[in-house]
N, C-alpha and C. Protein backbone atom coordinates (compact mmCIF):
# COMPACT_ATOMS: atom_id res chain seq x y z
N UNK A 1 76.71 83.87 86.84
CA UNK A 1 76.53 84.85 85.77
C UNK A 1 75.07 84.90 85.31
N UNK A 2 74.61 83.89 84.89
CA UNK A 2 73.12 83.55 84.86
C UNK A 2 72.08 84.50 85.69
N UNK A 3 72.68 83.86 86.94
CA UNK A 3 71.81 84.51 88.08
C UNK A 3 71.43 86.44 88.54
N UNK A 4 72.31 86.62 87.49
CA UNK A 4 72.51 88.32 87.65
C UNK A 4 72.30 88.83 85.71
N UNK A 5 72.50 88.14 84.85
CA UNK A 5 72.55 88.72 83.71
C UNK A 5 70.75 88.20 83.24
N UNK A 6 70.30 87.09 83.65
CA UNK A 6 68.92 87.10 83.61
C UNK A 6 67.82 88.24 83.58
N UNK A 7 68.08 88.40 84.91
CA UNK A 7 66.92 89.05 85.62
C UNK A 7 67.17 90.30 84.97
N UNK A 8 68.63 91.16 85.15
CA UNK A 8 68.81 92.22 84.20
C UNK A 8 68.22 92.50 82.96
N UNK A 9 68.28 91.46 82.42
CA UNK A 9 67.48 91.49 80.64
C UNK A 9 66.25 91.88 80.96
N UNK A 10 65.36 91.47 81.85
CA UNK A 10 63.97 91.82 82.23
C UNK A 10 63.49 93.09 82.22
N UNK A 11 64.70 93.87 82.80
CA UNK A 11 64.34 94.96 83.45
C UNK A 11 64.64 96.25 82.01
N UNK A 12 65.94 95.74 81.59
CA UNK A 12 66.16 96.71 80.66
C UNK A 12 65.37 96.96 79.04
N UNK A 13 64.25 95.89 79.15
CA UNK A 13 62.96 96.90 77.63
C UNK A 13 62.50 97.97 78.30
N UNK A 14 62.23 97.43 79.58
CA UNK A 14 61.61 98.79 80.47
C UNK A 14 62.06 99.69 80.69
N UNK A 15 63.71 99.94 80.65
CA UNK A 15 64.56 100.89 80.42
C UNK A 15 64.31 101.69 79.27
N UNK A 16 64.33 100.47 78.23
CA UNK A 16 64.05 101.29 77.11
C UNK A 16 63.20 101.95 76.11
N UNK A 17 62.15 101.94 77.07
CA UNK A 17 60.38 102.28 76.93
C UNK A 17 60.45 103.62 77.84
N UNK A 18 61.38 103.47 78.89
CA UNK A 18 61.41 105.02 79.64
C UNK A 18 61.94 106.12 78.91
N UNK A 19 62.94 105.62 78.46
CA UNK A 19 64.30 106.12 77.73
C UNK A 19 63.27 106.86 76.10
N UNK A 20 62.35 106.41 75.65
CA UNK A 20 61.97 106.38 74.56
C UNK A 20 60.47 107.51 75.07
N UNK A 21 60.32 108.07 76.19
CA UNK A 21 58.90 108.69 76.77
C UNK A 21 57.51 107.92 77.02
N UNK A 22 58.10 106.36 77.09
CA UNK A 22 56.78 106.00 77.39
C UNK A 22 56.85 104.82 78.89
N UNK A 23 56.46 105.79 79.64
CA UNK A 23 56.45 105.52 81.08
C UNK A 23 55.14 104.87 81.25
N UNK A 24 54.53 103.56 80.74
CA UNK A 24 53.53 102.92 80.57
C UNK A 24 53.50 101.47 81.48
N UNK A 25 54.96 101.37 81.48
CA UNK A 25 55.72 99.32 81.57
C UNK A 25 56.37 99.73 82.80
N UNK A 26 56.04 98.55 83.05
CA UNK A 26 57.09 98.07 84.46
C UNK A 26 57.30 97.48 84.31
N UNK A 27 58.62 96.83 85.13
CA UNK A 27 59.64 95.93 85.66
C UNK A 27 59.15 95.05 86.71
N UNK A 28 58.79 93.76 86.41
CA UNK A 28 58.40 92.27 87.43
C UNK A 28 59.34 92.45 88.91
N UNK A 29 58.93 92.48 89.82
CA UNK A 29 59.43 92.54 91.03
C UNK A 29 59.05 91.24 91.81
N UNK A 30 59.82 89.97 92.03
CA UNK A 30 59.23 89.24 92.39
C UNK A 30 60.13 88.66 93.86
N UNK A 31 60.89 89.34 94.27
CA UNK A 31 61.50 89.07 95.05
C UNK A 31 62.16 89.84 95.89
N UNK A 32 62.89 90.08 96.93
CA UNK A 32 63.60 91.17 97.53
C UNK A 32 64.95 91.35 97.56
N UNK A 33 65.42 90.57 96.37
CA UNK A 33 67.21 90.95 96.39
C UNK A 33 67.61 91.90 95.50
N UNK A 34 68.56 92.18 95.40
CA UNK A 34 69.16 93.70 94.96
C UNK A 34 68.77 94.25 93.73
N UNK A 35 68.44 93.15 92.79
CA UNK A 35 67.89 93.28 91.29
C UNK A 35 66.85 93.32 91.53
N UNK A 36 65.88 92.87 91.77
CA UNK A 36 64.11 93.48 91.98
C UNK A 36 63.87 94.40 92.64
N UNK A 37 65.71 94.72 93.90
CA UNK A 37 65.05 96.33 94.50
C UNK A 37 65.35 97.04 92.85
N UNK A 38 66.59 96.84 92.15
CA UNK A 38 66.49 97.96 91.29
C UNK A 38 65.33 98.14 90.77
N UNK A 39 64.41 97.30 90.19
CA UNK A 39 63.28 96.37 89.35
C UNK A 39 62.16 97.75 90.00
N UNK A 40 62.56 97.75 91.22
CA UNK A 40 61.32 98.53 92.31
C UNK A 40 61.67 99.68 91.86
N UNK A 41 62.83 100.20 91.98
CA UNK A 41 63.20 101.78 92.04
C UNK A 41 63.54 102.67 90.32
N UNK A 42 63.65 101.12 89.62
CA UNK A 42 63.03 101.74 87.93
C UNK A 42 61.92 102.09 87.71
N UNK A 43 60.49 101.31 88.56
CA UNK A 43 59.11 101.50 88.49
C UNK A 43 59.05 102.83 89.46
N UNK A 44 59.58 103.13 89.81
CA UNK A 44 59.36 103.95 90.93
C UNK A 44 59.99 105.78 89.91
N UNK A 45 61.04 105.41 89.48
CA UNK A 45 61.49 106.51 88.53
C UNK A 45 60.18 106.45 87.44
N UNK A 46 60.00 105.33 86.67
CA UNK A 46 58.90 105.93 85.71
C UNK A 46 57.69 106.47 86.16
N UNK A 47 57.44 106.43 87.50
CA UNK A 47 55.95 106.43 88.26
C UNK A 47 56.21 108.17 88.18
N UNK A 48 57.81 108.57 88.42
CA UNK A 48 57.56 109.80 88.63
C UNK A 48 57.92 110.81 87.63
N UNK A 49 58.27 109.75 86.20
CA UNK A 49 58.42 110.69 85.57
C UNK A 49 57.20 110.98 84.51
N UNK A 50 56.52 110.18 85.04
CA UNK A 50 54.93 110.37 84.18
C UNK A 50 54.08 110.87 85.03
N UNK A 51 53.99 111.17 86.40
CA UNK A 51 53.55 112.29 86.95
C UNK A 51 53.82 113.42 86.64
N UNK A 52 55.22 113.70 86.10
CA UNK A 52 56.35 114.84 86.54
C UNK A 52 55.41 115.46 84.46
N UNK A 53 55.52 114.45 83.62
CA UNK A 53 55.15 114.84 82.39
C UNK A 53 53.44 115.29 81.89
N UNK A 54 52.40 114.80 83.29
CA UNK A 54 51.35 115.00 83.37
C UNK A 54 51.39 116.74 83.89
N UNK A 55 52.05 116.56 85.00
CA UNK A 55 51.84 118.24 85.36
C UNK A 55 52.53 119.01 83.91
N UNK A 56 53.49 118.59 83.85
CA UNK A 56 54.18 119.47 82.47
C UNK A 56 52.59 119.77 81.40
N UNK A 57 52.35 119.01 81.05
CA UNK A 57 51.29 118.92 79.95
C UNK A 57 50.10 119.41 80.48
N UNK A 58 49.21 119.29 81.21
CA UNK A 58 48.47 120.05 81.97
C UNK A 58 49.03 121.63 82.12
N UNK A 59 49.84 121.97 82.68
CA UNK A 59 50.10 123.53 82.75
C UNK A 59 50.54 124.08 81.22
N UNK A 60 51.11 123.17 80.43
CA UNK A 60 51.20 123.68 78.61
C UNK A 60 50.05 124.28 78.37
N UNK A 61 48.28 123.81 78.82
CA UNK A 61 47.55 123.88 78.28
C UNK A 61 47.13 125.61 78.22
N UNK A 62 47.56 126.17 79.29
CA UNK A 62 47.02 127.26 80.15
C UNK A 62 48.31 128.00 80.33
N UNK A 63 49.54 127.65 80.07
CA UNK A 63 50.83 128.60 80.38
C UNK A 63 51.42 128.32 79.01
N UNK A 64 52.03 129.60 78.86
CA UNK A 64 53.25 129.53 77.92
C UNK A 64 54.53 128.57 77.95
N UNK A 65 54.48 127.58 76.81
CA UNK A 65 55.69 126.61 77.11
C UNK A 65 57.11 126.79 77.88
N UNK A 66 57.71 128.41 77.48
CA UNK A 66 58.44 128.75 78.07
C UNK A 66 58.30 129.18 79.65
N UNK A 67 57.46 129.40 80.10
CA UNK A 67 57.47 129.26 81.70
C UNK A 67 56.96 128.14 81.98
N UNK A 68 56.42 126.71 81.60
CA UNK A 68 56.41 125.51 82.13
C UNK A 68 57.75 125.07 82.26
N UNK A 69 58.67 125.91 81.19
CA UNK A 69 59.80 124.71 80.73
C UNK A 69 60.76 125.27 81.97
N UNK A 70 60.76 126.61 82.10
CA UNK A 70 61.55 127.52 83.09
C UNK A 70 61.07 126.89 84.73
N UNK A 71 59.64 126.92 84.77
CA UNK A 71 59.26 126.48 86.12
C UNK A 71 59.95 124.77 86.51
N UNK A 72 59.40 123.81 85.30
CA UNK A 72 60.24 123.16 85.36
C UNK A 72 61.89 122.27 86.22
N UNK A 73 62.39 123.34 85.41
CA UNK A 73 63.89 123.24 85.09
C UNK A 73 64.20 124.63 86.74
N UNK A 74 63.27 124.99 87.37
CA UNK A 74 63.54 125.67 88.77
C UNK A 74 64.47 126.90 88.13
N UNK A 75 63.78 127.77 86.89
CA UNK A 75 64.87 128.74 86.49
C UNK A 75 63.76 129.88 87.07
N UNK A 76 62.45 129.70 87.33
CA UNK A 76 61.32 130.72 88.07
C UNK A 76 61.49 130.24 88.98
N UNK A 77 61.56 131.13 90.02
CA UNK A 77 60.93 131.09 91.40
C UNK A 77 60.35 131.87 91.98
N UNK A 78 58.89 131.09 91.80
CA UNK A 78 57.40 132.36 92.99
C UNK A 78 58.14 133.19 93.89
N UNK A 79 57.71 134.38 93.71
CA UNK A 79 58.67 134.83 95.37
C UNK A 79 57.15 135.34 96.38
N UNK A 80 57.14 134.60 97.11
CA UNK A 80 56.32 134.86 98.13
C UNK A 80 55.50 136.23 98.93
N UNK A 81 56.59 136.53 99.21
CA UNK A 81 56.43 138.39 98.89
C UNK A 81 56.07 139.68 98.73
N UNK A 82 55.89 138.68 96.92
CA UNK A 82 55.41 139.58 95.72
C UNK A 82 56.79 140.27 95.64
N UNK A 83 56.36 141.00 94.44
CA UNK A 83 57.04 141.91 93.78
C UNK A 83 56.37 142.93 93.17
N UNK A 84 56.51 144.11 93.11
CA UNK A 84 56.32 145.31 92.14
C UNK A 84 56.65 145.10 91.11
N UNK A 85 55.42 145.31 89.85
CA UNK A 85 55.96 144.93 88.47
C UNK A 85 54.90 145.98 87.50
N UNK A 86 55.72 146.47 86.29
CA UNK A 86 54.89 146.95 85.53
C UNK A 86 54.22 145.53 84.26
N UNK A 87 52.37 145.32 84.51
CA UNK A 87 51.86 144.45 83.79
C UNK A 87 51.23 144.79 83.09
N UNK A 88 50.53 144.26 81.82
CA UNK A 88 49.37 144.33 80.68
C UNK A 88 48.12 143.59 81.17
N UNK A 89 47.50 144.16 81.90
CA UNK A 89 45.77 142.86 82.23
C UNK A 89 45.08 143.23 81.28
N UNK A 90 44.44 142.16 80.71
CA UNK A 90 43.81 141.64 79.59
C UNK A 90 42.32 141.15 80.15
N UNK A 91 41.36 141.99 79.95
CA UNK A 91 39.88 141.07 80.28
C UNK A 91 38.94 140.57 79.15
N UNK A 92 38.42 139.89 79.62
CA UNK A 92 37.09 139.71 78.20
C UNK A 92 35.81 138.78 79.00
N UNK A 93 34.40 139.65 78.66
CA UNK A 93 33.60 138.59 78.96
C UNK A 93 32.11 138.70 78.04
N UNK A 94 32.22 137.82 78.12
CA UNK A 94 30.89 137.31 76.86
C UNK A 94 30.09 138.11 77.15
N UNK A 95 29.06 139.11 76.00
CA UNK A 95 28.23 139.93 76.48
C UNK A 95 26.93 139.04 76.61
N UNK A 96 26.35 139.50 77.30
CA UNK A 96 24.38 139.22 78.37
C UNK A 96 24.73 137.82 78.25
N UNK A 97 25.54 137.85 79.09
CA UNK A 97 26.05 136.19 79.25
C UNK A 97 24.68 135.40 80.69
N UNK A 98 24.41 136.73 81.92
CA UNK A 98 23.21 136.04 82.27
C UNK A 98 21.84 135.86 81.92
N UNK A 99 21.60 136.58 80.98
CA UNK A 99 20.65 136.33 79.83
C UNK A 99 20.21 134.86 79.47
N UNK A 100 21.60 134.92 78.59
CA UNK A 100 21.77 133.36 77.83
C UNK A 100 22.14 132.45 78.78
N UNK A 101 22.93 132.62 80.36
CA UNK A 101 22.72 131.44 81.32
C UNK A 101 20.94 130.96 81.64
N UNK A 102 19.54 131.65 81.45
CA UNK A 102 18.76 131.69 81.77
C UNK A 102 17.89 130.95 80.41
N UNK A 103 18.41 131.77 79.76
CA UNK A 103 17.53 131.05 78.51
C UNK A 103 17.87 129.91 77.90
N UNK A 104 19.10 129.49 77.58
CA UNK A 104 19.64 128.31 77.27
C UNK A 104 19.70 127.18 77.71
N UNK A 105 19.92 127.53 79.42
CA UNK A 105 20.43 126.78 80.39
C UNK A 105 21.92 125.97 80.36
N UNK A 106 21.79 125.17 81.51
CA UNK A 106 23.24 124.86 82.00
C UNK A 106 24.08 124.27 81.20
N UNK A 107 23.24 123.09 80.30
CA UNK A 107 24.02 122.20 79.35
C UNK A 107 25.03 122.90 78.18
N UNK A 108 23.58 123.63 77.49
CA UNK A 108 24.33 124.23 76.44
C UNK A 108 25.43 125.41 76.98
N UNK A 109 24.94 125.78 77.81
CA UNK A 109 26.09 127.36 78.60
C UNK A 109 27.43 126.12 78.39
N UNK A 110 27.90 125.93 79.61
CA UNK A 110 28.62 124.33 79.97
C UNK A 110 29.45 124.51 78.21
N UNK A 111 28.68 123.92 77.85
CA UNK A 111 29.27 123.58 75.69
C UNK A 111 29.95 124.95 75.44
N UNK A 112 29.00 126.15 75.38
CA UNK A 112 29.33 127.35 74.73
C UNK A 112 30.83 127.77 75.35
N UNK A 113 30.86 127.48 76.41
CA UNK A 113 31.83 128.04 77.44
C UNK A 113 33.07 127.09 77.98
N UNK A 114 32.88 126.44 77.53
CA UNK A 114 34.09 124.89 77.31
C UNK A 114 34.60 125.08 75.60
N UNK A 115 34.41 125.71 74.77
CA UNK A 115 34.59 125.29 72.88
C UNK A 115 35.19 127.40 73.06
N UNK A 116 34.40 128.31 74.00
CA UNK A 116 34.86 129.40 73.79
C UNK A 116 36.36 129.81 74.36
N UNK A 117 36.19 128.62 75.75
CA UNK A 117 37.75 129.26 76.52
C UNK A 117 38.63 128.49 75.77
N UNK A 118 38.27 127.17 75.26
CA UNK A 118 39.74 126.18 74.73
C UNK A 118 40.25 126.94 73.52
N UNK A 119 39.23 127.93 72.73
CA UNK A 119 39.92 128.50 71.16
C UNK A 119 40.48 129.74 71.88
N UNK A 120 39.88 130.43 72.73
CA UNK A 120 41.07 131.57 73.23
C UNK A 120 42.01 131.32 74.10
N UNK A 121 42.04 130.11 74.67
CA UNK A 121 43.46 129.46 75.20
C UNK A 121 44.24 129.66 74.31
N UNK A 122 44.44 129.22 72.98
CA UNK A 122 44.79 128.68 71.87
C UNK A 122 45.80 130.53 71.22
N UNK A 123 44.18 131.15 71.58
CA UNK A 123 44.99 132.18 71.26
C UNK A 123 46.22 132.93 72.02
N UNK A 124 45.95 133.01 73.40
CA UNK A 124 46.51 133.35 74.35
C UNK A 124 47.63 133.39 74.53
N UNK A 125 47.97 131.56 74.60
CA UNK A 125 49.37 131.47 74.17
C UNK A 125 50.21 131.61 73.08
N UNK A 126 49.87 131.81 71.83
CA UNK A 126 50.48 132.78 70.96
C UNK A 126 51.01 133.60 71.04
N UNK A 127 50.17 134.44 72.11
CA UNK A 127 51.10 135.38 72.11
C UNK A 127 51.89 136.00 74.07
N UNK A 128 51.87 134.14 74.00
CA UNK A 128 52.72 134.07 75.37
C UNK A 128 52.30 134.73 76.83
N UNK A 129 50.77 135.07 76.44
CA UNK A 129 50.04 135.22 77.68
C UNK A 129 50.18 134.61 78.61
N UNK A 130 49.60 134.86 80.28
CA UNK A 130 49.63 134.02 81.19
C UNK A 130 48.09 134.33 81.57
N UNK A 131 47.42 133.15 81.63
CA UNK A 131 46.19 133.08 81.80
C UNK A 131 45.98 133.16 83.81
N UNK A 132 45.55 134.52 83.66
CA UNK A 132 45.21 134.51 85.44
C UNK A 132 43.93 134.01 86.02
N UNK A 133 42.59 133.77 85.11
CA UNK A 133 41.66 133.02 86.11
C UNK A 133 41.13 132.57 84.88
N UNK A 134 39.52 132.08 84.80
CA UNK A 134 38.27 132.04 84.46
C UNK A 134 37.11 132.18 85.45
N UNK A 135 36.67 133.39 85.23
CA UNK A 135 35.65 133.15 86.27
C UNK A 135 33.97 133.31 85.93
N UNK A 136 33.26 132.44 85.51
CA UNK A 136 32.17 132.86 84.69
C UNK A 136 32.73 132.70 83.58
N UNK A 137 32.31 133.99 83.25
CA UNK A 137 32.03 134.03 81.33
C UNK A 137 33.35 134.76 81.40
N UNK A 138 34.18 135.53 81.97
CA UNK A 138 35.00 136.11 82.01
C UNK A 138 36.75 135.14 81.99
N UNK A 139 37.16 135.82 81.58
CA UNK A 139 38.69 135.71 81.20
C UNK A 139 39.79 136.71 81.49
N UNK A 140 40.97 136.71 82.28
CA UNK A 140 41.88 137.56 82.59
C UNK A 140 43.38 136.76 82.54
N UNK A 141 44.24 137.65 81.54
CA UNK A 141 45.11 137.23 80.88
C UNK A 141 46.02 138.33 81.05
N UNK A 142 47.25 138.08 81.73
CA UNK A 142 48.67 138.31 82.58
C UNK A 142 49.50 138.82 81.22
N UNK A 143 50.26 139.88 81.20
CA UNK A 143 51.63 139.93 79.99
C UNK A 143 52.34 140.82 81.33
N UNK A 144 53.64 140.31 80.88
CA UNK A 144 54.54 141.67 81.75
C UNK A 144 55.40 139.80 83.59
N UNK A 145 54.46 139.16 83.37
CA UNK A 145 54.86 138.65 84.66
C UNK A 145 54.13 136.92 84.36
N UNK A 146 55.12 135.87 84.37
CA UNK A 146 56.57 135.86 85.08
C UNK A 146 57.58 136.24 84.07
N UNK A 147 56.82 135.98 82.40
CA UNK A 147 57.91 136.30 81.40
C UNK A 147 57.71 138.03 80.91
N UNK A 148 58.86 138.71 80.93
CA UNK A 148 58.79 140.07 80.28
C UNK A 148 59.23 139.97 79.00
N UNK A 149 58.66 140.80 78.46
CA UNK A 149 58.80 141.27 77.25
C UNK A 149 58.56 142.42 77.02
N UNK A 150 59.65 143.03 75.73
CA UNK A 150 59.54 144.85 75.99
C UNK A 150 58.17 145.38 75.17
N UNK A 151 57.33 144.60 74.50
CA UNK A 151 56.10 144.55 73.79
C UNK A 151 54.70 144.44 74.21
N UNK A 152 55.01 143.97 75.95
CA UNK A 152 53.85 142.96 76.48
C UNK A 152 52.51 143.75 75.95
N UNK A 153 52.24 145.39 76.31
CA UNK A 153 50.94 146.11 76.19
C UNK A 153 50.42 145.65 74.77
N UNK A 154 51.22 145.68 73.79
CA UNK A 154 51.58 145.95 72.09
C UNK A 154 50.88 143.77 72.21
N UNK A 155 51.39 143.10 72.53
CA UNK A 155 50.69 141.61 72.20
C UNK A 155 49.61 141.44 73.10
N UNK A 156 49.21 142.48 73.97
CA UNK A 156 47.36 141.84 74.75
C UNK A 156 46.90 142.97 73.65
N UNK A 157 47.22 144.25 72.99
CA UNK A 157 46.00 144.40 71.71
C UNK A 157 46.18 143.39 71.01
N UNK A 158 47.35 143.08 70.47
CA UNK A 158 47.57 142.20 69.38
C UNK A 158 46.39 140.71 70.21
N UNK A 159 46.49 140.38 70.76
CA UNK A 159 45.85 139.33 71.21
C UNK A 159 44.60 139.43 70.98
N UNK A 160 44.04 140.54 71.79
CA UNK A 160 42.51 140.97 71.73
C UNK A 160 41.91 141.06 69.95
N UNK A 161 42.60 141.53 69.22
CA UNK A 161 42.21 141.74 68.53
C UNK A 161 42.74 140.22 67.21
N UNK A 162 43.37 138.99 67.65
CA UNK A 162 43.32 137.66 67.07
C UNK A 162 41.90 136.87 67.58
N UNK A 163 41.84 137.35 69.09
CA UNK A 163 40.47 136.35 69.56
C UNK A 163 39.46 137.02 69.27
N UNK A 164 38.99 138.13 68.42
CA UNK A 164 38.18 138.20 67.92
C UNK A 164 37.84 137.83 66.58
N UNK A 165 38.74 137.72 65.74
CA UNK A 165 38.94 136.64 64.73
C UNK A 165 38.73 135.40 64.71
N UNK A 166 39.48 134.87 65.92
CA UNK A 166 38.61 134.02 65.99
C UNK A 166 37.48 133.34 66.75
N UNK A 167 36.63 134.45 67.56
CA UNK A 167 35.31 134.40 67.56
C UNK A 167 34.58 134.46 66.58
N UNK A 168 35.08 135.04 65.43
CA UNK A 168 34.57 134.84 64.11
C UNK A 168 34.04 133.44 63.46
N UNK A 169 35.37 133.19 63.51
CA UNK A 169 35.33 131.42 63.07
C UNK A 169 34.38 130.76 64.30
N UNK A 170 34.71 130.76 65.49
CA UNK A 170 34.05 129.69 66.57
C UNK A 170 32.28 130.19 65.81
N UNK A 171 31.94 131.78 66.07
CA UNK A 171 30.26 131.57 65.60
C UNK A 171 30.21 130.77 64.83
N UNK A 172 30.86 131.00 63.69
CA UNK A 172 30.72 130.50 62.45
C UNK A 172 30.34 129.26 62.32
N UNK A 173 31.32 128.23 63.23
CA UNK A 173 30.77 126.84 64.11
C UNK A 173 29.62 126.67 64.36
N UNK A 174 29.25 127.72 65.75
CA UNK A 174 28.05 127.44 66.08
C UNK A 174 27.10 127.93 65.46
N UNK A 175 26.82 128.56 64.41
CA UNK A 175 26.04 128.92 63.48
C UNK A 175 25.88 127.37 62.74
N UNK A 176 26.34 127.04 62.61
CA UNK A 176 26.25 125.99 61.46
C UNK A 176 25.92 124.47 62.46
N UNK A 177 26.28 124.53 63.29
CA UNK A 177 25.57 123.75 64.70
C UNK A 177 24.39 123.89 65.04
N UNK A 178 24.07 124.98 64.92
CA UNK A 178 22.66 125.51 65.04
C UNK A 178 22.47 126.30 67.06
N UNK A 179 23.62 126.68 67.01
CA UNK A 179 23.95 126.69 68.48
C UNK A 179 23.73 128.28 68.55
N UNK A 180 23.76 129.33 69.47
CA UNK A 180 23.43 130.78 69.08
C UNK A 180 25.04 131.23 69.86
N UNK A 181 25.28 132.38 68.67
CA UNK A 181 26.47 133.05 68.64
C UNK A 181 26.71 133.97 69.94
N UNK A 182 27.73 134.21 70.12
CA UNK A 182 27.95 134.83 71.35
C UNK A 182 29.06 136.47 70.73
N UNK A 183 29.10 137.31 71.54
CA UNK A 183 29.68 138.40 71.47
C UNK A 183 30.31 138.95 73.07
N UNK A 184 31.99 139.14 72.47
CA UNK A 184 32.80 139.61 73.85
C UNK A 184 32.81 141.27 73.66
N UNK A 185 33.40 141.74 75.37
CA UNK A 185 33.61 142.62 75.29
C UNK A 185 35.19 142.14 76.00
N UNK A 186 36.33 143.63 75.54
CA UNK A 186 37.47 143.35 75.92
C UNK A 186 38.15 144.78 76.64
N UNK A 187 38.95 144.68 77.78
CA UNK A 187 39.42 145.83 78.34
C UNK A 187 40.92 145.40 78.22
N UNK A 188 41.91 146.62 78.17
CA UNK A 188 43.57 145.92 78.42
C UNK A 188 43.68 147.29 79.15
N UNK A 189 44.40 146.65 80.02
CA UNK A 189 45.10 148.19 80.99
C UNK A 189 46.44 148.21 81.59
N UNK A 190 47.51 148.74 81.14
CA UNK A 190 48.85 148.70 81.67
C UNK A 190 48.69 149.29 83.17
């Protein structure tokens, strides 16, 4: 009894550190009989469920919770294909942005352009955007596909016109940083 209710005790805080979202601990594997394989294949479940919660959290940053949670859970599926769809594209890009790549240079660009995309991320998904690239100074933001909504055109103005609000606030930042303000331009086209 010993010999099997022991080693068990070992294994199960680590159970209950998984059980609790924190896939941090492992289970001592010190041998090759049936309890250290489990020992192996508990470390082996948390290995993948903190991979599995890294991608989750990573794509939160940049997708709408509800299509991480859908992609997820295999309720989306890419169709290869394609499909015909009526969408809302959403653009925006910093005006005389090669200007200020020239005069500023790389560091501060780099800053301006790391503090500008994370607050219109922010906005984006509010209003359940799907962020389709960054390229440069530019930004293009998806409504209509993978999630529909009968509003999509109606939330990229609504959008466009929150991230300029808060480009408001971000100058306002870099004003007071002593950093120089920036100005977008924005297109939406069904």
């Amino acid at each position: 009894r010993e010999l099997i209710v022991k080693p068990l005790k070992r294994i199960l805080p680590v159970l209950q550190k998984i059980q609790s979202g924190d896939f941090s601990h492992t289970a001592q594997v010190r041998n090759s009989d049936e309890i250290n394989m489990l020992a192996r294949h508990v470390n082996e479940m948390a290995a993948g469920l903190k991979e599995r919660e890294f991608v989750k959290d990573t794509f939160s940053r940049y997708v709408p919770k509800e299509v991480v949670d859908q992609l997820m859970e295999k309720k989306i599926r890419p169709r290869l294909e394609g499909e015909l769809r009526a969408v809302t594209v959403f653009f925006s890009d910093i005006r005389g942005f090669t200007e200020k790549t020239e005069r500023l240079g790389a560091e501060q660009i780099v800053y301006i352009l790391n503090r500008y995309f994370t607050s219109m991320t922010e906005v984006v998904l509010q209003f359940d955007g799907m962020i389709d690239k960054f390229s440069g100074d530019e930004m293009i933001v998806v409504f209509g596909a993978p999630l529909v909504h009968d509003d999509d055109p109606f939330r990229a103005v609504e959008m466009g016109l929150a991230m300029l609000q808060r480009l408001k606030t971000l100058n306002a930042e870099f004003t007071h940083e002593g950093i120089e303000t920036i100005g977008i331009g924005i297109g939406i086209n069904t």
